[in-house]
N, C-alpha and C. Protein backbone atom coordinates (compact mmCIF):
# COMPACT_ATOMS: atom_id res chain seq x y z
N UNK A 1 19.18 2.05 30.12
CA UNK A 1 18.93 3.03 29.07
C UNK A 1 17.87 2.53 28.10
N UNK A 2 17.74 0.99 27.86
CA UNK A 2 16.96 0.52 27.27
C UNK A 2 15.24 1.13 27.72
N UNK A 3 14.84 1.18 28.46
CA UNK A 3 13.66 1.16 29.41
C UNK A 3 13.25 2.92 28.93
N UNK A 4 14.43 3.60 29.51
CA UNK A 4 14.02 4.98 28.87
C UNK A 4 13.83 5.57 27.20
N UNK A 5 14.62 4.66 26.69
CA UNK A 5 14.58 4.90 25.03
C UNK A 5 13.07 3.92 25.15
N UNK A 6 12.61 2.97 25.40
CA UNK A 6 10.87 2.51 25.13
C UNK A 6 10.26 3.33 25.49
N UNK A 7 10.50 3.99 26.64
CA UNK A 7 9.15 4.89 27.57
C UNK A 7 9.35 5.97 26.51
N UNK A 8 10.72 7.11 25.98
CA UNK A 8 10.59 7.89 25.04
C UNK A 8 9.90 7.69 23.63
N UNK A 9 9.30 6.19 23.50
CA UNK A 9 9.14 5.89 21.97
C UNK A 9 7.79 5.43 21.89
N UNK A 10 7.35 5.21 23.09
CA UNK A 10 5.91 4.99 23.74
C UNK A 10 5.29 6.52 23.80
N UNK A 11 6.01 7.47 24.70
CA UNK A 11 5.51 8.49 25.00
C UNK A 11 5.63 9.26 23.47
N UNK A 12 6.25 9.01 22.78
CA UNK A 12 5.97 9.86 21.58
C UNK A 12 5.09 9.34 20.52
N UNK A 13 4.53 8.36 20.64
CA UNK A 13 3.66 7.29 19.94
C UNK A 13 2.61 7.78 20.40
N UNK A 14 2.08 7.79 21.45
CA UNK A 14 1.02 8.54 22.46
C UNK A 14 0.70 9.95 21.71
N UNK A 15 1.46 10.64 21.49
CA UNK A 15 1.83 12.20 21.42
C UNK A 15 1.05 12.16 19.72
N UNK A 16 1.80 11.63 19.03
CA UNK A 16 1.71 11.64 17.81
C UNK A 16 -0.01 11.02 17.48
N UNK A 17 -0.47 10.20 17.96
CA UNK A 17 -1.88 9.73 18.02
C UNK A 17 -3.04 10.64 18.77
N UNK A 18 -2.15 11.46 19.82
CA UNK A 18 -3.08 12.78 20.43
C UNK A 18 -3.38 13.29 19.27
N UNK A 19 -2.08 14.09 18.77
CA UNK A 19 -2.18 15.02 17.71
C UNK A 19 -3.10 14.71 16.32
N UNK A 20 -3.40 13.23 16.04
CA UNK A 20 -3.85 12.85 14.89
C UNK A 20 -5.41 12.91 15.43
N UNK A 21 -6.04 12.24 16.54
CA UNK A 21 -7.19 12.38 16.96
C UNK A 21 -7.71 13.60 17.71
N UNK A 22 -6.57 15.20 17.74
CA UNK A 22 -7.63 16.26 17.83
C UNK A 22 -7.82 16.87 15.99
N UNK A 23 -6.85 16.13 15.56
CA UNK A 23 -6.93 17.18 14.03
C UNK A 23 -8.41 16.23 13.25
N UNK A 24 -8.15 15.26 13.73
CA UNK A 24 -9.74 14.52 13.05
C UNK A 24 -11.11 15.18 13.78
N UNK A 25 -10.79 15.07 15.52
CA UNK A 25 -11.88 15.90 15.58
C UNK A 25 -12.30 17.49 15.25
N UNK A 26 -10.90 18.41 14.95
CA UNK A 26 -11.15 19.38 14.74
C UNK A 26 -12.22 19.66 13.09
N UNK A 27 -11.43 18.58 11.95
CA UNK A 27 -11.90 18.53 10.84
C UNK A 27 -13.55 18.11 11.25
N UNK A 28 -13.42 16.97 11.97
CA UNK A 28 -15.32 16.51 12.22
C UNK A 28 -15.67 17.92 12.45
N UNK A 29 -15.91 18.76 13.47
CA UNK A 29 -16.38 19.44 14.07
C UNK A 29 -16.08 20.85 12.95
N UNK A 30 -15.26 20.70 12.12
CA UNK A 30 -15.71 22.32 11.72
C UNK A 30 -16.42 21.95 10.28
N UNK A 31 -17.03 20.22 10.14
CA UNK A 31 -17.32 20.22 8.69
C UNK A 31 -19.24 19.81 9.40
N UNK A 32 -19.32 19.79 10.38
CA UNK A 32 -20.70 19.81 11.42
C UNK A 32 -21.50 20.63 10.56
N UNK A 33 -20.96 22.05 10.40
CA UNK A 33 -21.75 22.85 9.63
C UNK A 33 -22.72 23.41 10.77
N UNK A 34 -23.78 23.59 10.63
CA UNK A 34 -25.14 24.50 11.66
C UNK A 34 -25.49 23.34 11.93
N UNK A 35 -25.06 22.47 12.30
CA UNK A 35 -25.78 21.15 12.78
C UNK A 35 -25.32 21.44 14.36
N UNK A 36 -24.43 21.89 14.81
CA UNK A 36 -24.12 21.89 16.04
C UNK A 36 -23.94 23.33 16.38
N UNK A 37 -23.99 24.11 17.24
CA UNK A 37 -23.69 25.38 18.03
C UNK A 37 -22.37 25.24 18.47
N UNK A 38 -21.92 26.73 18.66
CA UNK A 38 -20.58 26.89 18.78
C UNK A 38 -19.82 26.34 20.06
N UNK A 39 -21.12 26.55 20.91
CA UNK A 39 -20.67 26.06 22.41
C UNK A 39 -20.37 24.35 22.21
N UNK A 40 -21.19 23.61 21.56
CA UNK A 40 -21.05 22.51 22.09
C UNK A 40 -19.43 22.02 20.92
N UNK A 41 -19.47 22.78 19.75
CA UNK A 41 -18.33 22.27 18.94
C UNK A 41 -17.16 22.51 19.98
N UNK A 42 -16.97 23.79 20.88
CA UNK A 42 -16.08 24.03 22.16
C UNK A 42 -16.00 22.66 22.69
N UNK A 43 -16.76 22.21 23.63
CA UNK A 43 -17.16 21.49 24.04
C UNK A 43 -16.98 19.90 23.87
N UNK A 44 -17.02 19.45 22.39
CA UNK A 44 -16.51 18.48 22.03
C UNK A 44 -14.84 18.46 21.68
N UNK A 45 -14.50 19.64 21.53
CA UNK A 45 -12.85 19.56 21.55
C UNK A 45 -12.18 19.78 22.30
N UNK A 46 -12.66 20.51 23.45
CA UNK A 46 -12.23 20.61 24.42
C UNK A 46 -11.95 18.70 25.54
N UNK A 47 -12.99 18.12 25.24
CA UNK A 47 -13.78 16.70 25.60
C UNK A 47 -12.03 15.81 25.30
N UNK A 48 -11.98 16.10 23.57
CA UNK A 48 -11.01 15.80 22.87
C UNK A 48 -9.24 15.60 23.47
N UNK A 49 -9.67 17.12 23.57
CA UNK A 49 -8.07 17.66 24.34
C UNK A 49 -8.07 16.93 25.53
N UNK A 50 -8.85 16.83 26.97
CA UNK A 50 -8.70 16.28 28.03
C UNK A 50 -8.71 14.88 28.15
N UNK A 51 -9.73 14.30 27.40
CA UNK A 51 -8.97 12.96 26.98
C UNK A 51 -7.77 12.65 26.40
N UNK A 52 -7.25 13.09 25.37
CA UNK A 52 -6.30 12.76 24.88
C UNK A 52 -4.54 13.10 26.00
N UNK A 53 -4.58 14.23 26.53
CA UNK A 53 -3.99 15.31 27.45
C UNK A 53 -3.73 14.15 29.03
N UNK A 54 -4.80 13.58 29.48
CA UNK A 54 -4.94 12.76 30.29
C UNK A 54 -4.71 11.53 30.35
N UNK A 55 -4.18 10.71 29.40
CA UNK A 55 -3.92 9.38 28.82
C UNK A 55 -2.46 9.76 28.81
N UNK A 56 -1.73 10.90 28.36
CA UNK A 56 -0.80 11.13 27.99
C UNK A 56 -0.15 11.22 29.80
N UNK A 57 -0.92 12.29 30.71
CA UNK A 57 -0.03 12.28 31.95
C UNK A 57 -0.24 11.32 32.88
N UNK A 58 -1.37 10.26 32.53
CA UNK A 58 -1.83 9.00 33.09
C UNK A 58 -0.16 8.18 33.01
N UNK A 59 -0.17 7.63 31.37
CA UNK A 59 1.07 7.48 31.44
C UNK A 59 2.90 7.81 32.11
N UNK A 60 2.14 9.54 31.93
CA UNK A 60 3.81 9.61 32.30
C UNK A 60 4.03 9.78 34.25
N UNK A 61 2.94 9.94 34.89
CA UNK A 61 2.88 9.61 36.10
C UNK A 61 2.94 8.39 36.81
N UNK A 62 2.26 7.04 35.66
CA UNK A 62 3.17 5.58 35.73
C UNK A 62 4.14 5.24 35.89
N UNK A 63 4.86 6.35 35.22
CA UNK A 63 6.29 5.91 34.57
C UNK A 63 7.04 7.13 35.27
N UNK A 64 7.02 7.58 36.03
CA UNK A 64 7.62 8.84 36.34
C UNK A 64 9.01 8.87 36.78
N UNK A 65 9.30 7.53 36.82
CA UNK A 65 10.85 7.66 37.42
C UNK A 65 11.70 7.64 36.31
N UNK A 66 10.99 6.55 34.87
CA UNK A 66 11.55 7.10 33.65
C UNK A 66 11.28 8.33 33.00
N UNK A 67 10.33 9.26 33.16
CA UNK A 67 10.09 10.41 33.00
C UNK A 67 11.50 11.29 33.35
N UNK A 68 11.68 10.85 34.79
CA UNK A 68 12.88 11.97 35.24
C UNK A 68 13.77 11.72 34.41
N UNK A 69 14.13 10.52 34.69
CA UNK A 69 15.53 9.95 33.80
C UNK A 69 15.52 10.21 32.33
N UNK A 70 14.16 10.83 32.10
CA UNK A 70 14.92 11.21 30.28
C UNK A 70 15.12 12.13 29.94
N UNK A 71 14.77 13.10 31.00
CA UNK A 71 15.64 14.57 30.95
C UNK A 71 16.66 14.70 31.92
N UNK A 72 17.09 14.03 32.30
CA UNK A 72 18.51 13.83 33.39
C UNK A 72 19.82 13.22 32.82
C-alpha cells in the first residue's frame, strides 16, 4: 500500500505542477499583447498542454500496475 500512496503523491505532484505551468503560460501568452498572432499563442499552449499531458501519461504508463491498484 506503501508504493501506491507514493505513486498517488507523485502523480498528484505532477498534476499540480501541470496545472501551475499551463496557468504561467496562459498568463505569458495573453500578456504577449500584438507581439504574437493568435495562431501561434494556440500553438504555444497547445505545445504547453502536450508536454505537460505527456509527462503525466509517460509516468502513469511506467507505473501502470500501480495505476490499476489505486482505483481497485
Amino acid at each position: 500500500m506503501n508504493s501506491v500512496g507514493n505513486f498517488a503523491i507523485v502523480l498528484g505532484i505532477l498534476c499540480l505542477v501541470s496545472i501551475v505551468v499551463l496557468a504561467i503560460t496562459a498568463i505569458s501568452v495573453s500578456k504577449s499583447g500584438s507581439k504574437l498572432t493568435s495562431f501561434e499563442k494556440k500553438i504555444l499552449f497547445a505545445v504547453a498542454f502536450l508536454l505537460c499531458f505527456g509527462i503525466i501519461l509517460l509516468y502513469i504508463f511506467s507505473n501502470l500496475s500501480l495505476f490499476f491498484a489505486l482505483f481497485s
